[in-house]
Protein backbone atom coordinates (compact mmCIF):
# COMPACT_ATOMS: atom_id res chain seq x y z
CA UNK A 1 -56.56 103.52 -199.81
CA UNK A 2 -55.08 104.11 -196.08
CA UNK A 3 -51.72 104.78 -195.49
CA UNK A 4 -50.62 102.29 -192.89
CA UNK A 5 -50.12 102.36 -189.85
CA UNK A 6 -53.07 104.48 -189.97
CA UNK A 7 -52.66 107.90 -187.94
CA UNK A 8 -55.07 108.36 -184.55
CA UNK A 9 -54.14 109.98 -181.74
CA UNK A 10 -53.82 107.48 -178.66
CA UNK A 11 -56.69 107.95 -176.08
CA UNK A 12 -55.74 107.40 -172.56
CA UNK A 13 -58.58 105.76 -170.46
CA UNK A 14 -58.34 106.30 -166.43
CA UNK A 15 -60.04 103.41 -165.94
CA UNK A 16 -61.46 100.49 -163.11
CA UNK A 17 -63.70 103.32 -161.96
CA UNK A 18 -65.80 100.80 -162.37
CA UNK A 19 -64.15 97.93 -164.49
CA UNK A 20 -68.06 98.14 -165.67
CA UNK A 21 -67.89 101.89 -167.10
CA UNK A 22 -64.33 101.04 -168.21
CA UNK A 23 -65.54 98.10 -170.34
CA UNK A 24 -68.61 100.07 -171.73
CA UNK A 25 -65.79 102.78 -172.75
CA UNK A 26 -63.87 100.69 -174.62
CA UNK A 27 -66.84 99.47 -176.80
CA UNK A 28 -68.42 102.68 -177.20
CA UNK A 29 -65.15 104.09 -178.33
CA UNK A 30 -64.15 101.24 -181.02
CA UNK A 31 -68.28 101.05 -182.26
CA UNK A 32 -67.51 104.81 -182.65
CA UNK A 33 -64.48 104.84 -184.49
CA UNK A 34 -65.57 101.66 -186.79
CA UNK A 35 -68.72 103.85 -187.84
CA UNK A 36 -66.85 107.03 -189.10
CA UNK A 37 -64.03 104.78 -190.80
CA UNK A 38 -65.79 100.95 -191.75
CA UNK A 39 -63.82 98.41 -192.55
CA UNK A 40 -62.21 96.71 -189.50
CA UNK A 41 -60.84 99.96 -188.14
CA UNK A 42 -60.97 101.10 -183.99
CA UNK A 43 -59.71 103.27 -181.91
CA UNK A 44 -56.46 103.36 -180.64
CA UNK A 45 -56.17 103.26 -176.66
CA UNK A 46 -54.16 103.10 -173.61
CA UNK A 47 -55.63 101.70 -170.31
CA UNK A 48 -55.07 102.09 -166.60
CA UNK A 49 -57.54 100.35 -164.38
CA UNK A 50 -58.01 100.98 -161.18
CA UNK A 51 -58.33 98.93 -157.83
CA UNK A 52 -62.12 100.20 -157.57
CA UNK A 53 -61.47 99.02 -154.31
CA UNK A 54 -59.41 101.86 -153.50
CA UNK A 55 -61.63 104.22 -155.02
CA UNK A 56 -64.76 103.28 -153.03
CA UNK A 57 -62.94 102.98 -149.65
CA UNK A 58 -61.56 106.47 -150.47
CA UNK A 59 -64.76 108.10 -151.36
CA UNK A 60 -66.53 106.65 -148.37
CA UNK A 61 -64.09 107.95 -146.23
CA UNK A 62 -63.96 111.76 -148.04
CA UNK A 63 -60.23 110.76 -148.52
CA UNK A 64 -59.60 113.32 -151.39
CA UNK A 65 -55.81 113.59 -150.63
CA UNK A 66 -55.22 109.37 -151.32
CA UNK A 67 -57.17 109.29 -153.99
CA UNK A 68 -55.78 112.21 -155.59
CA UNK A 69 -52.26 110.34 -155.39
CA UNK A 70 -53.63 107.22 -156.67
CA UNK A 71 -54.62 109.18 -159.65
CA UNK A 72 -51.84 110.85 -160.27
CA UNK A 73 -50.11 107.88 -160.60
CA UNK A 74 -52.33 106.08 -162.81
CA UNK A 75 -52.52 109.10 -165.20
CA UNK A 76 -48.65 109.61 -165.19
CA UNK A 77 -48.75 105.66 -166.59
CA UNK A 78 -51.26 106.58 -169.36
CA UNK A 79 -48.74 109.63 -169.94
CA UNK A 80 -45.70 107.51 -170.20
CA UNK A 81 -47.11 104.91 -171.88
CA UNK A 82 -47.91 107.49 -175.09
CA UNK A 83 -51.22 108.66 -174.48
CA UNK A 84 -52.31 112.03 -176.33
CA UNK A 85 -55.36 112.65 -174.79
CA UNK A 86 -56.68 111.87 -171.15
CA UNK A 87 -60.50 110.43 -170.32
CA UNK A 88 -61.48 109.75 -166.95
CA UNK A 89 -64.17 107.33 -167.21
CA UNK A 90 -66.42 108.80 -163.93
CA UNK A 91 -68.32 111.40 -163.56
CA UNK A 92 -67.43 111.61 -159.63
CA UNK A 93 -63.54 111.57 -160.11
CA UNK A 94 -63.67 114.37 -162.20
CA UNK A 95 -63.22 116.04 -158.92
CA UNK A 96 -59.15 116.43 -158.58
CA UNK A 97 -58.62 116.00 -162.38
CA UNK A 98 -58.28 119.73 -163.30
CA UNK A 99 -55.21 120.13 -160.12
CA UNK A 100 -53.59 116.95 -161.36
CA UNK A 101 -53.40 117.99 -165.04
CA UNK A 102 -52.22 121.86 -164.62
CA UNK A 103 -48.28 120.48 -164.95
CA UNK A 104 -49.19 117.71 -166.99
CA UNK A 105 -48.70 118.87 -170.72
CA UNK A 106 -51.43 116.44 -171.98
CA UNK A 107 -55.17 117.45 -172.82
CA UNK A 108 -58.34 116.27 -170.69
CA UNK A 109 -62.06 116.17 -172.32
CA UNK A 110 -63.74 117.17 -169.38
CA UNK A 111 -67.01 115.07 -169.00
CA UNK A 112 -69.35 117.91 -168.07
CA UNK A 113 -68.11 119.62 -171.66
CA UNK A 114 -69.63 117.30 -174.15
CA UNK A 115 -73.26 116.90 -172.29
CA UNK A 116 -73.34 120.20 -171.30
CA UNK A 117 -73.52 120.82 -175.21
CA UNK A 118 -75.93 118.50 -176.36
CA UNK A 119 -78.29 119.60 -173.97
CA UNK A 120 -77.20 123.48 -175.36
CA UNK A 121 -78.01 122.03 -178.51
CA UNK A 122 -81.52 120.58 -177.73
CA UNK A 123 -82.53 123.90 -176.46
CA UNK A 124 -82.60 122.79 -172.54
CA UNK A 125 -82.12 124.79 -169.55
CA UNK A 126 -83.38 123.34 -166.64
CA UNK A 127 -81.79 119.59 -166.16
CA UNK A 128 -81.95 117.13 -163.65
CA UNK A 129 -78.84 115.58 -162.15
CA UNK A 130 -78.10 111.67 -161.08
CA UNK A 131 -75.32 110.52 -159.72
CA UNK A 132 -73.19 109.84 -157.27
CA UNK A 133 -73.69 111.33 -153.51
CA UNK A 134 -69.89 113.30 -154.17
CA UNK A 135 -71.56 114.32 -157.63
CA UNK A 136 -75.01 115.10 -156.16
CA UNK A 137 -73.80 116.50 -153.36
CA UNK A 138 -70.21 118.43 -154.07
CA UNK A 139 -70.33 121.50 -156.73
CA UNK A 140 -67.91 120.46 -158.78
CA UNK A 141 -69.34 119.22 -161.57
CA UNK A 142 -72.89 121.43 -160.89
CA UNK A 143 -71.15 124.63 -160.93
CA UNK A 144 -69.41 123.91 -164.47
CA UNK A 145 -72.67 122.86 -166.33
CA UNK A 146 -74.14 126.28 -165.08
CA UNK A 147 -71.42 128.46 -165.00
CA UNK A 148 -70.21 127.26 -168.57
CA UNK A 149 -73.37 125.94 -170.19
CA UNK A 150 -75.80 128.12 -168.25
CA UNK A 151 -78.17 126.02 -167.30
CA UNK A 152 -80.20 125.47 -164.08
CA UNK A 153 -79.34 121.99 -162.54
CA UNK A 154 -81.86 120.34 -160.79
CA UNK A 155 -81.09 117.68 -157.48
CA UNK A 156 -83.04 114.77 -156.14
CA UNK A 157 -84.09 115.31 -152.45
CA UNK A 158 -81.58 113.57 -149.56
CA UNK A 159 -83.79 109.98 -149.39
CA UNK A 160 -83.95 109.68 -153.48
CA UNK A 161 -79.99 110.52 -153.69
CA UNK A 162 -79.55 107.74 -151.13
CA UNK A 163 -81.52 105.37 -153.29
CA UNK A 164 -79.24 106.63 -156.40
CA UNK A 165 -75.98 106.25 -154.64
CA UNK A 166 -76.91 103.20 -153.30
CA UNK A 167 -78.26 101.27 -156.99
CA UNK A 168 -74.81 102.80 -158.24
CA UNK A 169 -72.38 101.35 -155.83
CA UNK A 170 -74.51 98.57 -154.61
CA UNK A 171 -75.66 96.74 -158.10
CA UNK A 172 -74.94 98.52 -161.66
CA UNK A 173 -70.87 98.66 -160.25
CA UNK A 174 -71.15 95.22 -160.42
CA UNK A 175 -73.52 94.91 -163.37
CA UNK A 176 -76.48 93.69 -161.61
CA UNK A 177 -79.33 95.60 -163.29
CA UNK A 178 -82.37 95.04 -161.41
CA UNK A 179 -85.99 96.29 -162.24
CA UNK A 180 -87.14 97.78 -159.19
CA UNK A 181 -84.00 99.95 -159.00
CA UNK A 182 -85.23 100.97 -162.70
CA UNK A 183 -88.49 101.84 -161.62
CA UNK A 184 -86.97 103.63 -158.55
CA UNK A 185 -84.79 106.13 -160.51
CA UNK A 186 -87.63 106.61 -163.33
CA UNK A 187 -90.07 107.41 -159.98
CA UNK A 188 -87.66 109.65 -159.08
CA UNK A 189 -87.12 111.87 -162.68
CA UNK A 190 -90.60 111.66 -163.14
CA UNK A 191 -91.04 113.54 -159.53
CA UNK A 192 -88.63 116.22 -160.50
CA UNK A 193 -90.19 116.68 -163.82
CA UNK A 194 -93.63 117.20 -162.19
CA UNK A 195 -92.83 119.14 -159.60
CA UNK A 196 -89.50 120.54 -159.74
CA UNK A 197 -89.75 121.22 -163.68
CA UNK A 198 -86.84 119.47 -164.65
CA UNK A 199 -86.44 119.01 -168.91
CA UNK A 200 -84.30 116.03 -169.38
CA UNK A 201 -81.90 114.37 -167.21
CA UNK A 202 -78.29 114.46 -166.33
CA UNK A 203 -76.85 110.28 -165.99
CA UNK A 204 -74.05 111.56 -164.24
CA UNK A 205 -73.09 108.30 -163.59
CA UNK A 206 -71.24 106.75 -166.40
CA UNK A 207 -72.80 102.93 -165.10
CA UNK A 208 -76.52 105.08 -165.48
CA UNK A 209 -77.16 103.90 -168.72
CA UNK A 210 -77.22 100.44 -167.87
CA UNK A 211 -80.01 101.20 -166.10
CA UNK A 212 -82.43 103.30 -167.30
CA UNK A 213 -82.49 104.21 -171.48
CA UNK A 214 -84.05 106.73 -173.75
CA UNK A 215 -87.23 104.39 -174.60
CA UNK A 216 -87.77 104.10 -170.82
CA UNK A 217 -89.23 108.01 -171.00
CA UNK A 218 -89.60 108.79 -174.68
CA UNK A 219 -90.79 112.75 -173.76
CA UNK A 220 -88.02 113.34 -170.95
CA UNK A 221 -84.19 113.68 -172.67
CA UNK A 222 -81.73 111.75 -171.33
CA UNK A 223 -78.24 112.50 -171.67
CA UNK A 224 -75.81 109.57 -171.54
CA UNK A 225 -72.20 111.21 -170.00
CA UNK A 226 -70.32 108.20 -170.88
CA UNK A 227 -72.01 108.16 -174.61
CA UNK A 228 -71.04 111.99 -175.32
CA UNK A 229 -67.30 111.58 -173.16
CA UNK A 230 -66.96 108.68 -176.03
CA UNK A 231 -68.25 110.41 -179.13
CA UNK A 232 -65.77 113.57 -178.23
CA UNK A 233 -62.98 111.48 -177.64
CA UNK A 234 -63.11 110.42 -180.73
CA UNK A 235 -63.88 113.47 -182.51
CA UNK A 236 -60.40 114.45 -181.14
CA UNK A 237 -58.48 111.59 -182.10
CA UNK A 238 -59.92 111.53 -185.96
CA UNK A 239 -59.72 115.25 -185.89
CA UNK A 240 -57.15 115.11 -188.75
CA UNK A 241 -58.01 111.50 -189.99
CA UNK A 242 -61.38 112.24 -191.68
């Protein structure tokens, strides 16, 4: 028997970056915590969303300093409003998170930390890398997985990280999931496996998924960021639970 009100810690979700991602969060969070507990249990969350508007005028623009005070805005919400844990739901605003949070006394699962893992785990060290043209093009992100995780991350050439940034912003932001953009960004992996020797494949896109899935290249790992952000949010609000 559960003692009720059943004890989770509150997960905080920095969200509208895209309302797409944010939604896919939000169900790969509850179909998470509803396997590990049955019944009719979920997870217990918090959620800011985000004018993606702002966010996609800022990024076009290389306006770091705006959008790092939008976020810090948003996140102090999720703080006041009782959140234990914080989970930005992009890849590409990962960016300012780490400055934000130093004088915030609240925790951050850092989306690079959980892939970087699994792909530890599966015994991979060269990896490919989609994304956005900030993720693709800024170190940020590529400098944790391969100082942290040491591993050797892999970039699509300038006209195939067009193409990516373009699908991202231009159709799966809006969840239009077409097939030649499919067949675009599977052209484009199976390039950089042939003749870059990229292993598997970075979605560093947390919309990617949508997209493109593990049947789509049975021999060439994928590894979903907004999948593995999910399953370790969870781990951390059950950690005491189960």
């Amino acid at each position: 028997m559960i003692s009720r009100p059943q004890k989770q810690k509150i997960i905080g979700l920095l969200g509208g970056c895209s309302n797409v991602a944010t939604g896919e969060y939000y169900k790969f969070l509850n179909d998470e915590v509803n396997a590990r507990l049955g019944g009719w249990e979920i997870a217990e969350t918090i959620i800011v969303g985000m004018n993606f508007g702002n966010i996609e005028a800022w990024l076009r623009e290389d306006n770091w300093l705006d959008l790092t005070n939008y976020l810090e805005q948003k996140i102090d919400c999720l703080i006041a409003g009782g959140a234990d844990v914080i989970l930005c739901v992009s890849n590409t605003l990962h960016k300012p998170l780490g400055s934000i949070l130093k004088n915030r006394n609240i925790p951050n699962i850092h989306i690079v930390d959980p892939t970087g893992e699994a792909i530890q785990r599966s015994g991979l060290k060269k990896v490919g890398l989609f994304g956005t043209l900030p993720v693709m093009q800024m170190d940020y992100l590529k400098n944790r997985y391969e100082q942290k995780f040491e591993l050797e991350i892999l970039l699509p050439n300038e006209k195939e990280q067009e193409d990516i940034d373009r699908i991202i912003f231009d159709e799966l932001v809006k969840s239009s999931v077409r097939p030649s953009s499919k067949r675009r960004y599977l052209e484009i992996a199976d390039r950089m496996a042939n003749e870059n020797g990229a292993e598997g494949l970075i979605m560093g896109c947390t919309e990617i998924f949508l997209l493109i899935q593990q049947d789509d290249c049975p021999d060439f790992p994928l590894f979903n960021t907004a999948q593995l952000h999910c399953n370790a949010a969870v781990d951390f609000a059950l950690a005491k639970v189960i």
